[in-house]
N, C-alpha and C. Protein backbone atom coordinates (compact mmCIF):
# COMPACT_ATOMS: atom_id res chain seq x y z
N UNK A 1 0.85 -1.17 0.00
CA UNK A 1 0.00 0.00 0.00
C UNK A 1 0.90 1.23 0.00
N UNK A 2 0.54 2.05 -1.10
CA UNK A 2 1.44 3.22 -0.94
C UNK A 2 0.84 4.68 -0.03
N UNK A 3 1.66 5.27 0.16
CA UNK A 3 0.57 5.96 1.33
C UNK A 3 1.82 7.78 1.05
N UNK A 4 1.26 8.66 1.28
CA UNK A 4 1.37 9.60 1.46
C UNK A 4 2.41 10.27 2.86
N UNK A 5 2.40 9.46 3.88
CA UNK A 5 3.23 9.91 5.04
C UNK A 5 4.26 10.49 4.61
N UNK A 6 5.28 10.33 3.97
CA UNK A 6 6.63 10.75 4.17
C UNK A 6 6.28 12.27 3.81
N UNK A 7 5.71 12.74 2.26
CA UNK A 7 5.20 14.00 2.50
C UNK A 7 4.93 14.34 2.98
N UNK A 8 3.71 13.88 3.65
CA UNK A 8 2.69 15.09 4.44
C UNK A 8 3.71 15.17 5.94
N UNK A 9 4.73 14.16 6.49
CA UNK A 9 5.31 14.68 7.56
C UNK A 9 6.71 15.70 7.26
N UNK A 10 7.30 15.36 6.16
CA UNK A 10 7.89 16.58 5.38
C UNK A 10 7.64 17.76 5.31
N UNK A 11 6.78 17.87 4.99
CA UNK A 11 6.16 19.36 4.87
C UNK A 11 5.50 19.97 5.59
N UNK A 12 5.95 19.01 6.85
CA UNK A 12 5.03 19.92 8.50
C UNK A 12 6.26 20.02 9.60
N UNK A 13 7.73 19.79 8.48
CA UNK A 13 8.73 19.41 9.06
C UNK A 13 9.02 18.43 10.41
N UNK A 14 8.60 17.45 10.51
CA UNK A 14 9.04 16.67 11.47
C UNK A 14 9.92 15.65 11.00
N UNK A 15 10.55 15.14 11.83
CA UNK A 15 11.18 13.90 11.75
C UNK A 15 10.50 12.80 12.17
N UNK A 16 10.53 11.72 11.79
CA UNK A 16 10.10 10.17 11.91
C UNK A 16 9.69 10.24 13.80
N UNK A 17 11.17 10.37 14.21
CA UNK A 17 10.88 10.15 15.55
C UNK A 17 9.56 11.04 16.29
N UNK A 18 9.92 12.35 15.85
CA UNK A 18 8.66 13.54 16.27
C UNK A 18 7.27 13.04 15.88
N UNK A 19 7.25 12.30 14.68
CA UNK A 19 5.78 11.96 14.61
C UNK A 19 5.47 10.36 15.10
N UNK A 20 6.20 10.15 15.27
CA UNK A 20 6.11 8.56 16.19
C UNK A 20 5.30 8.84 17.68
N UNK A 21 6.16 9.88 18.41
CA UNK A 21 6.14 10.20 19.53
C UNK A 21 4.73 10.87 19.32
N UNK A 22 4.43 11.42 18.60
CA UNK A 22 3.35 12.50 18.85
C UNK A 22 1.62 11.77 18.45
N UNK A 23 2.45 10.15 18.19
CA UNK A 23 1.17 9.43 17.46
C UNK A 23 1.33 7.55 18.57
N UNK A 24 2.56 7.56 19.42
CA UNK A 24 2.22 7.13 20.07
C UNK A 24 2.90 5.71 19.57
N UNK A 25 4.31 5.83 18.62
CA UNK A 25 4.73 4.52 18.08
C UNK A 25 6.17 4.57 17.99
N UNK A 26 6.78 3.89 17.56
CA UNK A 26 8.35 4.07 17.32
C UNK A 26 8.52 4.95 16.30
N UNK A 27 9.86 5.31 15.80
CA UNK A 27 10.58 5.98 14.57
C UNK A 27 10.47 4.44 13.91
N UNK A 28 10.78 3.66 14.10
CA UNK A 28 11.02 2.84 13.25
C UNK A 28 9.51 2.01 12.70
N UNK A 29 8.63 2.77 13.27
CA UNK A 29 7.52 2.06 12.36
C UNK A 29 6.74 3.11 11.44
N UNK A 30 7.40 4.51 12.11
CA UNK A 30 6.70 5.25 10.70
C UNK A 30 7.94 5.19 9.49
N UNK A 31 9.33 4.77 9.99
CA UNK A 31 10.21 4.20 8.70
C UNK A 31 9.03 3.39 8.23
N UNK A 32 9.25 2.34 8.65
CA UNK A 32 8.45 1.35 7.85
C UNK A 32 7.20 0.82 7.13
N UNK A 33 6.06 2.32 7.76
CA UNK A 33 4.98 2.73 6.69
C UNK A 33 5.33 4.12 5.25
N UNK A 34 6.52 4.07 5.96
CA UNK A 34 6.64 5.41 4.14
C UNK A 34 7.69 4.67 3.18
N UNK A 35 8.70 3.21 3.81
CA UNK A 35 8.96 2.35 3.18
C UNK A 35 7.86 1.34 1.93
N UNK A 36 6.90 1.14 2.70
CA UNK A 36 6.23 0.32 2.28
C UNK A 36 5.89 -1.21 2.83
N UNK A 37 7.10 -1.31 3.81
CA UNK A 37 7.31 -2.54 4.65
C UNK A 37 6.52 -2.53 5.34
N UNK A 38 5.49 -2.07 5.85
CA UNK A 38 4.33 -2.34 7.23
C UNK A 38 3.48 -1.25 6.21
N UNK A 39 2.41 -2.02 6.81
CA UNK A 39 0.40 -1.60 6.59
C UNK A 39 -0.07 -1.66 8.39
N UNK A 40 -0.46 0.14 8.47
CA UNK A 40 -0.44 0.08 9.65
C UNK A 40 -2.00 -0.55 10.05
N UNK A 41 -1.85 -1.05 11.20
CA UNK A 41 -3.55 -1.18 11.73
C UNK A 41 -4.50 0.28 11.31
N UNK A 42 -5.80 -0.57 11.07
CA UNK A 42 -6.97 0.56 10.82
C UNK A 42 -6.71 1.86 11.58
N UNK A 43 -6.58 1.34 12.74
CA UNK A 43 -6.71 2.41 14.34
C UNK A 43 -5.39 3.28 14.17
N UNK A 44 -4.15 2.63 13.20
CA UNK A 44 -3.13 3.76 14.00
C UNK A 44 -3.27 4.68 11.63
N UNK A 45 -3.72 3.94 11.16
CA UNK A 45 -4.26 4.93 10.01
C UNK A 45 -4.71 5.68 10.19
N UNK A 46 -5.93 5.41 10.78
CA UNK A 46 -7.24 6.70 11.70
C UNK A 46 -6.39 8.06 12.28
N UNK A 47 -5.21 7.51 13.30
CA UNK A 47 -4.55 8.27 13.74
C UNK A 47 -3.59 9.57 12.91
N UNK A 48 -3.17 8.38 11.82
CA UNK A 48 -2.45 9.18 10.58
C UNK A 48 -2.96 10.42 10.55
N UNK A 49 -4.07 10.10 9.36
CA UNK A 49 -4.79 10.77 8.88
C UNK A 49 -5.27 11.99 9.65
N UNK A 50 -5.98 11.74 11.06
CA UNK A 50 -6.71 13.14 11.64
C UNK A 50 -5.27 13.64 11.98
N UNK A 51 -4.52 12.83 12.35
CA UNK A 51 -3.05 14.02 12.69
C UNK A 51 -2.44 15.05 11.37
N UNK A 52 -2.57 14.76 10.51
CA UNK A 52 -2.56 15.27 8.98
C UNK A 52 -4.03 16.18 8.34
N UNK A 53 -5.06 15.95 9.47
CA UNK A 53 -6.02 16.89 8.93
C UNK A 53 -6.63 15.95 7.71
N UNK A 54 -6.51 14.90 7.34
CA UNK A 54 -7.24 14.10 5.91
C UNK A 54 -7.74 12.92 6.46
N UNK A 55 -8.30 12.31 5.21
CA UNK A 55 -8.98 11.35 5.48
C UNK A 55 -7.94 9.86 5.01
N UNK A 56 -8.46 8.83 5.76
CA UNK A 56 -7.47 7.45 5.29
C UNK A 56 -7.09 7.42 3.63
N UNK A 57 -8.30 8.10 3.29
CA UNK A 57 -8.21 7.63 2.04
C UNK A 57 -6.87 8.60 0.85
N UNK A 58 -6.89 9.95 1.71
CA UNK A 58 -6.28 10.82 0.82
C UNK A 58 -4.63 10.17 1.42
N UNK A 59 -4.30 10.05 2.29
CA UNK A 59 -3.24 9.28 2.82
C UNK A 59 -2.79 7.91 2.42
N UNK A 60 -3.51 7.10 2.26
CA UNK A 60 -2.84 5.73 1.69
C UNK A 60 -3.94 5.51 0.43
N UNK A 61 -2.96 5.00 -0.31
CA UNK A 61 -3.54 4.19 -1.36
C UNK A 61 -3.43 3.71 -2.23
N UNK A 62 -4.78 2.96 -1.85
CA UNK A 62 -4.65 1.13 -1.69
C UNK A 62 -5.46 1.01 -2.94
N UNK A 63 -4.62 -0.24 -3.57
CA UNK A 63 -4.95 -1.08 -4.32
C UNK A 63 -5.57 -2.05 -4.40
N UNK A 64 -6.21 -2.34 -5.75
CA UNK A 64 -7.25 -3.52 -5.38
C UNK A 64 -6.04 -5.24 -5.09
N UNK A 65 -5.32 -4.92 -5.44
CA UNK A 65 -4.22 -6.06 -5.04
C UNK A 65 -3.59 -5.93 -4.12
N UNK A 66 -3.76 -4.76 -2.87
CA UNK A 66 -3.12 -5.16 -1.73
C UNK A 66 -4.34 -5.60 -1.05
């Protein structure tokens, strides 16, 4: 699933760790949702998203093959 994070936390200048912390997860798992390596749970998407002001949908997206 490709997803939008690395921008939208780019351009609100944070670092991985700053938005980990501020969403309640490691640095190393928002590495690994703007990698592509992890599909986060519904609940911490939800989180994405209202922390970004959008909806799941404008943030990741998903294919009919994932």
């Amino acid at each position: 699933m490709e997803s939008e994070v690395r921008d939208r936390r780019q351009a609100a200048g944070l670092s991985q760790a700053a938005l980990g912390a501020a969403l309640g997860v490691s640095r190393q798992t928002i590495n690994a949702i703007e990698t592509g390596r992890y599909d986060p749970s519904l609940i911490l998407a939800v989180r994405l998203a209202r922390f970004f002001g959008s909806t799941i949908e404008e943030v990741f997206h998903i294919e009919d093959n994932d």
